[in-house]
Protein backbone atom coordinates (compact mmCIF):
# COMPACT_ATOMS: atom_id res chain seq x y z
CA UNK A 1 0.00 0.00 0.00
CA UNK A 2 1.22 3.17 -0.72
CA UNK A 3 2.10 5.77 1.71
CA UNK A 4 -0.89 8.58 0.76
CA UNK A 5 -2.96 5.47 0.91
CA UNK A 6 -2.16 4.60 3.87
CA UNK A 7 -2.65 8.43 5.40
CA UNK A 8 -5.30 8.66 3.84
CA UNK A 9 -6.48 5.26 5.33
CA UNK A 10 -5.41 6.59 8.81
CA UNK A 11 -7.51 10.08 8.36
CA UNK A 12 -10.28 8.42 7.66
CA UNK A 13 -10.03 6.32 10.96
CA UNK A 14 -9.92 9.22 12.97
CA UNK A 15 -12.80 10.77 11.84
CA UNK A 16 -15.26 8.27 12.37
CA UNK A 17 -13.81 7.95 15.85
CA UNK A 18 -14.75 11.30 16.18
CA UNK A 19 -17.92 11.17 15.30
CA UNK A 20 -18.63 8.03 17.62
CA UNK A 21 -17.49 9.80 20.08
CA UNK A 22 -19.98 12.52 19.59
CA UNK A 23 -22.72 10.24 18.87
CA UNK A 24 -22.25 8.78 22.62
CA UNK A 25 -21.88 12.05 23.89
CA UNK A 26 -25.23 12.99 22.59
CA UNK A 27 -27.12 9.86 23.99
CA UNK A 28 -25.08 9.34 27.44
CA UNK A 29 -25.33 12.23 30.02
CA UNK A 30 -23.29 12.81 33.75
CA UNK A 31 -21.23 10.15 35.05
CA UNK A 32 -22.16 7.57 32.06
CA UNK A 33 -20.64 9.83 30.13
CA UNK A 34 -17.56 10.49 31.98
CA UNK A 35 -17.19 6.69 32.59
CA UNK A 36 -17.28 5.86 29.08
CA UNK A 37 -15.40 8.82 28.70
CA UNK A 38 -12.50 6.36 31.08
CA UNK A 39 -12.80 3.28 28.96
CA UNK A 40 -12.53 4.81 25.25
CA UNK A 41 -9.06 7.10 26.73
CA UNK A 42 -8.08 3.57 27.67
CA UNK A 43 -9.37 1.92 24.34
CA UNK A 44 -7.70 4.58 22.26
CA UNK A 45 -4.70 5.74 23.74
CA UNK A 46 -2.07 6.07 20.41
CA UNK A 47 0.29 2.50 19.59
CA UNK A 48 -2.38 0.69 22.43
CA UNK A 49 -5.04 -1.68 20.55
CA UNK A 50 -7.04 -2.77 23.63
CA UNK A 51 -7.08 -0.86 27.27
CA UNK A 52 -4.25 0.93 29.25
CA UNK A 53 -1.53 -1.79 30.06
CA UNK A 54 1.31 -0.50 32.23
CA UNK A 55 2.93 2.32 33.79
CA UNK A 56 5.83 1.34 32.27
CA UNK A 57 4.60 2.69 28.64
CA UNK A 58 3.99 6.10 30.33
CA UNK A 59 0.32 5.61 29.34
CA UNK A 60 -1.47 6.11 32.85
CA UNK A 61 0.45 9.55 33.00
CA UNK A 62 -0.91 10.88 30.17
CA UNK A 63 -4.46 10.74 31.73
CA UNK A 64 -6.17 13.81 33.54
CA UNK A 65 -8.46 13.91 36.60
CA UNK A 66 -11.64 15.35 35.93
CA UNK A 67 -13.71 16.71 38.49
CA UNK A 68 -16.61 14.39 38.95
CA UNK A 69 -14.59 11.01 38.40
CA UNK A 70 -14.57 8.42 39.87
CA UNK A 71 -11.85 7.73 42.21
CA UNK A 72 -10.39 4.49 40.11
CA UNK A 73 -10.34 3.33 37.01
CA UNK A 74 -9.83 -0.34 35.61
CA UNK A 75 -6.46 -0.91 33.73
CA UNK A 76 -6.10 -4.48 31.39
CA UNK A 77 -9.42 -4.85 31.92
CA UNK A 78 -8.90 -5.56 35.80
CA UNK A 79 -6.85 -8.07 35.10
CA UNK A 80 -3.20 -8.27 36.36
CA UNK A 81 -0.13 -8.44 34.26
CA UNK A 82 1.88 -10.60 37.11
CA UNK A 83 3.33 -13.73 36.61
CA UNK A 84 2.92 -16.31 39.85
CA UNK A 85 5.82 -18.61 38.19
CA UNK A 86 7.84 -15.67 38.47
CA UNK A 87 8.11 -15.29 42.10
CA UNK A 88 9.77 -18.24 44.40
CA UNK A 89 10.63 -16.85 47.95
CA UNK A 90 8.54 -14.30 50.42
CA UNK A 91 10.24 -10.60 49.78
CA UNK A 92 9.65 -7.47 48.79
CA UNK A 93 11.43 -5.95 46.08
CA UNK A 94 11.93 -2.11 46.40
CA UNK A 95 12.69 -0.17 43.23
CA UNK A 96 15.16 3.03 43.77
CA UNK A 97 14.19 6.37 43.87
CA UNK A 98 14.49 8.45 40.85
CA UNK A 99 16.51 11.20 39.83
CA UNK A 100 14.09 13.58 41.56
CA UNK A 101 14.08 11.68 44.86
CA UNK A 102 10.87 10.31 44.16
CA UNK A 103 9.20 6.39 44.74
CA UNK A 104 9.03 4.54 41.99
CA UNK A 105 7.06 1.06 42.43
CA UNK A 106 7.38 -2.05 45.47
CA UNK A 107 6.28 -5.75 44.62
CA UNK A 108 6.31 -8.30 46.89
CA UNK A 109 5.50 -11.71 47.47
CA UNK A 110 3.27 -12.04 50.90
CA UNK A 111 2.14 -14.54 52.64
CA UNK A 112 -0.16 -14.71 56.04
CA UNK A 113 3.24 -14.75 58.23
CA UNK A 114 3.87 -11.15 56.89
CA UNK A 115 -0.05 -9.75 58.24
CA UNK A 116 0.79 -7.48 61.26
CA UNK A 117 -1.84 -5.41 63.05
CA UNK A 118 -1.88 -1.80 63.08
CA UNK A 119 -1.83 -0.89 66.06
CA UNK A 120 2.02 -1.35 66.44
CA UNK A 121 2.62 1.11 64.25
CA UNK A 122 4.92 4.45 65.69
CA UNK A 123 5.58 8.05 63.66
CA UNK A 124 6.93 8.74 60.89
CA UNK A 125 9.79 11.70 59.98
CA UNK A 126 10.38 11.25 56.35
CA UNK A 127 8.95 13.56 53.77
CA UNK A 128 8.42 12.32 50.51
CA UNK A 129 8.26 14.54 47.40
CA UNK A 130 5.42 17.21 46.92
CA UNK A 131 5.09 16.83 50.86
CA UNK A 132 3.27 20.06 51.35
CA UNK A 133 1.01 19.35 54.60
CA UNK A 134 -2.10 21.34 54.86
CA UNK A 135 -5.15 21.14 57.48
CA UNK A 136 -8.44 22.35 55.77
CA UNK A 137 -11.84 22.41 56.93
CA UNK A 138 -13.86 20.40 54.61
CA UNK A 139 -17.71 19.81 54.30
CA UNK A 140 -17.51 21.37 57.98
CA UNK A 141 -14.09 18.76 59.17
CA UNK A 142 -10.91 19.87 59.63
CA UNK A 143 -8.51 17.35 57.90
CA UNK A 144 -4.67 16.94 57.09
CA UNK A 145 -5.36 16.64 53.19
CA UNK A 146 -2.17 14.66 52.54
CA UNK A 147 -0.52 11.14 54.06
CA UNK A 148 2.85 9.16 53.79
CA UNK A 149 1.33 7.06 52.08
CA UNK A 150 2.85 3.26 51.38
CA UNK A 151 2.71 1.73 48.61
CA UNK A 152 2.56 -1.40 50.42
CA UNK A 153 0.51 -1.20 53.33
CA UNK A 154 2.14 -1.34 56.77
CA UNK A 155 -0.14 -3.96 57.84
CA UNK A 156 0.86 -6.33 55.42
CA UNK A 157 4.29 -5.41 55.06
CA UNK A 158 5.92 -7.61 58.88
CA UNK A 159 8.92 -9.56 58.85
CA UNK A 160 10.36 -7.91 56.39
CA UNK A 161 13.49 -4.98 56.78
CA UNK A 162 13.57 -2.12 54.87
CA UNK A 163 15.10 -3.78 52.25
CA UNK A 164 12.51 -6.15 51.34
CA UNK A 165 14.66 -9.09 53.23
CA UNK A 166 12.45 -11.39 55.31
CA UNK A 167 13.67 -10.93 58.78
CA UNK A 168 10.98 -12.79 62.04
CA UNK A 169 11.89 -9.26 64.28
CA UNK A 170 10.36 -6.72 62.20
CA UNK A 171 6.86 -5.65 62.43
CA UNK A 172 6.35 -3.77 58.99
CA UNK A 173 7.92 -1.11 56.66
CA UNK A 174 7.31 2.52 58.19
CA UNK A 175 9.44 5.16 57.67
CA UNK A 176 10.72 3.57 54.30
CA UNK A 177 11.68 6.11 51.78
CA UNK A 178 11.28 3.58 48.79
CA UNK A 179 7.68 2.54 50.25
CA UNK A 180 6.63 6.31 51.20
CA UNK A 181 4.79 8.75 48.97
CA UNK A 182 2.71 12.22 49.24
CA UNK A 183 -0.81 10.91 48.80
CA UNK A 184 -4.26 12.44 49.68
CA UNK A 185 -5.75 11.59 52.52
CA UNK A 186 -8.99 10.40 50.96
CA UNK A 187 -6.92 8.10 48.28
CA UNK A 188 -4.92 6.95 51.12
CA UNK A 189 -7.78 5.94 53.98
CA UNK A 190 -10.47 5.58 51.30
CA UNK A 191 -9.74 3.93 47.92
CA UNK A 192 -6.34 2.42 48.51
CA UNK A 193 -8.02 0.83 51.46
CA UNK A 194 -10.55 -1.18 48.95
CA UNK A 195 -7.66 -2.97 47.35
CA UNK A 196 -5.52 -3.37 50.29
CA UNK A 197 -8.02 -5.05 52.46
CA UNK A 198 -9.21 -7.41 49.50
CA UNK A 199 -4.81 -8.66 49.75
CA UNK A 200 -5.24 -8.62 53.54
CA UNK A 201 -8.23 -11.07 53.15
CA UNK A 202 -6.43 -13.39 50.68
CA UNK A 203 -3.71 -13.27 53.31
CA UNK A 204 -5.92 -14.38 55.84
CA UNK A 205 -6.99 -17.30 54.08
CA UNK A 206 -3.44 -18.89 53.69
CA UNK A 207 -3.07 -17.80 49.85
CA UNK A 208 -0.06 -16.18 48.61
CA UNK A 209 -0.37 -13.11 46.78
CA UNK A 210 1.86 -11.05 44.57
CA UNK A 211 1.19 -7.52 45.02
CA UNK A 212 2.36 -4.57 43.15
CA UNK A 213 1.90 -0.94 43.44
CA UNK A 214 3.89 1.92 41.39
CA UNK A 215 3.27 5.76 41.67
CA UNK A 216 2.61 7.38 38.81
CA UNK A 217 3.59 10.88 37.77
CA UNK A 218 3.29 13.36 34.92
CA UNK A 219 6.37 15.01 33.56
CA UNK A 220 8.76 15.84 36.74
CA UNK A 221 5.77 16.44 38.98
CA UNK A 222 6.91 15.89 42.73
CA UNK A 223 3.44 14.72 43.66
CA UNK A 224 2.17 11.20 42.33
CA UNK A 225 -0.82 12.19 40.29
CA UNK A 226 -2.21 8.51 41.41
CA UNK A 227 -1.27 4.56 42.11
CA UNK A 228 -1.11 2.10 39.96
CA UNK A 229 -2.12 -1.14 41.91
CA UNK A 230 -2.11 -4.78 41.13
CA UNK A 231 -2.47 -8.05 42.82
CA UNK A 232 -2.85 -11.95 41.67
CA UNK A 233 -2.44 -15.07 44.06
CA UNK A 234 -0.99 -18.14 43.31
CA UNK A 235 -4.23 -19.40 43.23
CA UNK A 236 -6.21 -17.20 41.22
CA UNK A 237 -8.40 -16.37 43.13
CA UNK A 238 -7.71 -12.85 43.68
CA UNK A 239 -6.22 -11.11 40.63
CA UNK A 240 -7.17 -6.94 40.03
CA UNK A 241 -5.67 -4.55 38.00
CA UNK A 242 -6.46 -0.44 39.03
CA UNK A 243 -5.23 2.77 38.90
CA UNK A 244 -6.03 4.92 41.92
CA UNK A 245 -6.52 8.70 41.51
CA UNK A 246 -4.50 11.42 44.14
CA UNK A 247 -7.40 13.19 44.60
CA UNK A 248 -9.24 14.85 47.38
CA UNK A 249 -13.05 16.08 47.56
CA UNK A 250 -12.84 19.90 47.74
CA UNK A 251 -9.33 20.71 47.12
CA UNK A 252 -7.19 20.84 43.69
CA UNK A 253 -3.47 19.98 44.15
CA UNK A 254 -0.56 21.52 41.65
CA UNK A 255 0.93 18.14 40.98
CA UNK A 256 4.11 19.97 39.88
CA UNK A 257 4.85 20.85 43.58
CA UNK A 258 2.16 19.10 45.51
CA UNK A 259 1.17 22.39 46.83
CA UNK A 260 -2.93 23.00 47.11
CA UNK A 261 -5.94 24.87 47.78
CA UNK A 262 -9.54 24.70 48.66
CA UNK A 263 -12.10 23.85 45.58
CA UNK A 264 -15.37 23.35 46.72
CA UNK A 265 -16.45 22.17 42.87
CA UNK A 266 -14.01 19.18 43.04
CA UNK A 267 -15.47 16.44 43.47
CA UNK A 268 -14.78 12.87 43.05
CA UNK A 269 -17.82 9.66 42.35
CA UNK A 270 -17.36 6.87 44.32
CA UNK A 271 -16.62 3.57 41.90
C-alpha cells in the first residue's frame, strides 16, 4: 500500500472515531458519560489496541483527573499483568528512587506470616516529594489533606526490613523512603483501602499473593498524580488490575509541587 494510501487510510479512521465519540456524547449524560469517557481514553490511547496496560509505557500519566470522576479506574481490563511462576521466595522488592528523589514502584510476594496489626505502628519523619502538609476544613471537618502514604501497606508489610529481606523481628515497613509517597488523605484511607483489604483477606486465608503498586507521575511532577495497583495469588483467586486517583473532595493539588488549595467544585464519584 502506498504511503498517501495509507494516510489517507489513517484520516479516515480518525474521523469516524470522532464522530462516535460525539454520537455517545449525545445519547449518554453525567457520570455515564464520563465513565465511558474512562474506557474509550483507555481503548484509544495512540500505539495501544485494547485498554491501558502499564505504567511502564507512560500511558497512565498521560491521563487527567476530571472533576466528577470516579476515584479508580480499571487498567487491562482488571486483570493483572503478574506472573505467579515468576516469584519463588517471600520478599519485597523495592525499586530506587528516581533522579528527583521520588518512589518509583514495590512488589512483593506475601504470605499470612507477613499480616501485622496496626496498632504497632509508631511516627513517621520522612517527607516524601510534593510533601506540602495542609489542614483544611472540609464539608464542615478539619482534615490533614495529605498522608505518607505506602505503597505497600504497613499492615501487610511484617517480617520484612527495609530492604525487602524477610527478617521474624520486624513488624512492617514505616518510615521507608522507597515505600513512602505524598498521597491524599482520601486516596490513602479511602480507595487504597478497597484494594488493600481485599490482599489482607487473601492473606488471611493462607493464599499467597503477589502484590504490586507503582506511583505514577506526569512530567517531573513531585506529587504522584495517582497509584497504579495490582495483585494476583498463586491461586487465582484474587487477581485486580487499578489505577487509583490522588485526589481529594474539595481541594485541587498543583501536581508539579504538591502544593494545594480549597475547591469546593471538586469532586470525586465513588466507583
Amino acid at each position: 500500500m502506498s504511503k498517501r494510501k495509507r494516510k489517507k487510510q489513517s484520516s479516515n479512521t480518525s474521523f469516524w472515531l470522532v464522530i462516535i465519540l460525539a454520537v455517545f456524547a449525545f445519547f449518554f449524560k453525567g457520570g455515564d458519560i464520563h465513565q465511558l469517557a474512562n474506557n474509550l481514553t483507555n481503548q484509544f490511547i495512540p500505539g495501544n489496541s485494547k485498554t491501558v496496560k502499564s505504567v511502564e509505557d507512560n500511558r497512565l500519566s498521560q491521563l487527567t483527573f476530571k472533576s466528577g470522576g470516579t476515584a479508580y479506574v480499571f487498567v487491562n481490563n482488571n486483570k493483572s499483568d503478574l506472573n505467579a511462576k515468576d516469584w519463588k521466595q517471600n520478599q519485597i522488592v523495592y525499586g530506587n528512587l528516581d533522579r528527583l528523589n521520588r518512589t518509583t514502584q514495590a512488589t512483593g510476594y506475601l504470605s499470612r506470616a507477613n499480616l501485622v496489626k496496626s496498632n504497632t505502628r509508631t511516627s513517621q519523619t520522612w517527607n516524601p516529594t510534593g510533601w506540602h502538609q495542609k489542614r483544611l476544613k472540609i464539608n464542615g471537618k478539619m482534615i490533614e489533606i495529605q498522608n505518607r502514604g505506602h505503597l505497600l501497606a504497613y499492615s501487610i508489610t511484617g517480617k520484612f526490613d527495609n530492604n525487602g529481606r524477610y527478617n521474624p523481628r520486624k513488624l512492617g515497613s514505616l518510615d521507608n523512603p522507597k515505600n513512602l509517597a505524598t498521597q491524599t488523605a482520601f486516596s490513602n484511607q479511602q480507595t487504597m483501602q478497597i484494594f488493600e483489604e481485599r490482599v489482607r483477606n487473601a492473606l488471611a486465608k493462607n493464599k499467597k499473593v503477589i502484590y504490586k503498586v507503582s506511583t505514577v507521575f506526569k512530567g517531573n511532577g513531585l506529587m504522584p498524580i495517582g497509584y497504579h495497583a495490582e495483585a494476583l495469588s498463586t491461586d487465582g483467586t484474587l487477581n485486580f488490575n487499578v489505577f487509583v486517583w490522588n485526589v481529594q473532595p474539595g481541594v485541587q493539588f498543583d501536581y508539579n509541587t504538591g502544593r494545594s488549595r480549597v475547591d469546593r467544585s471538586m469532586t470525586v464519584r465513588s466507583n
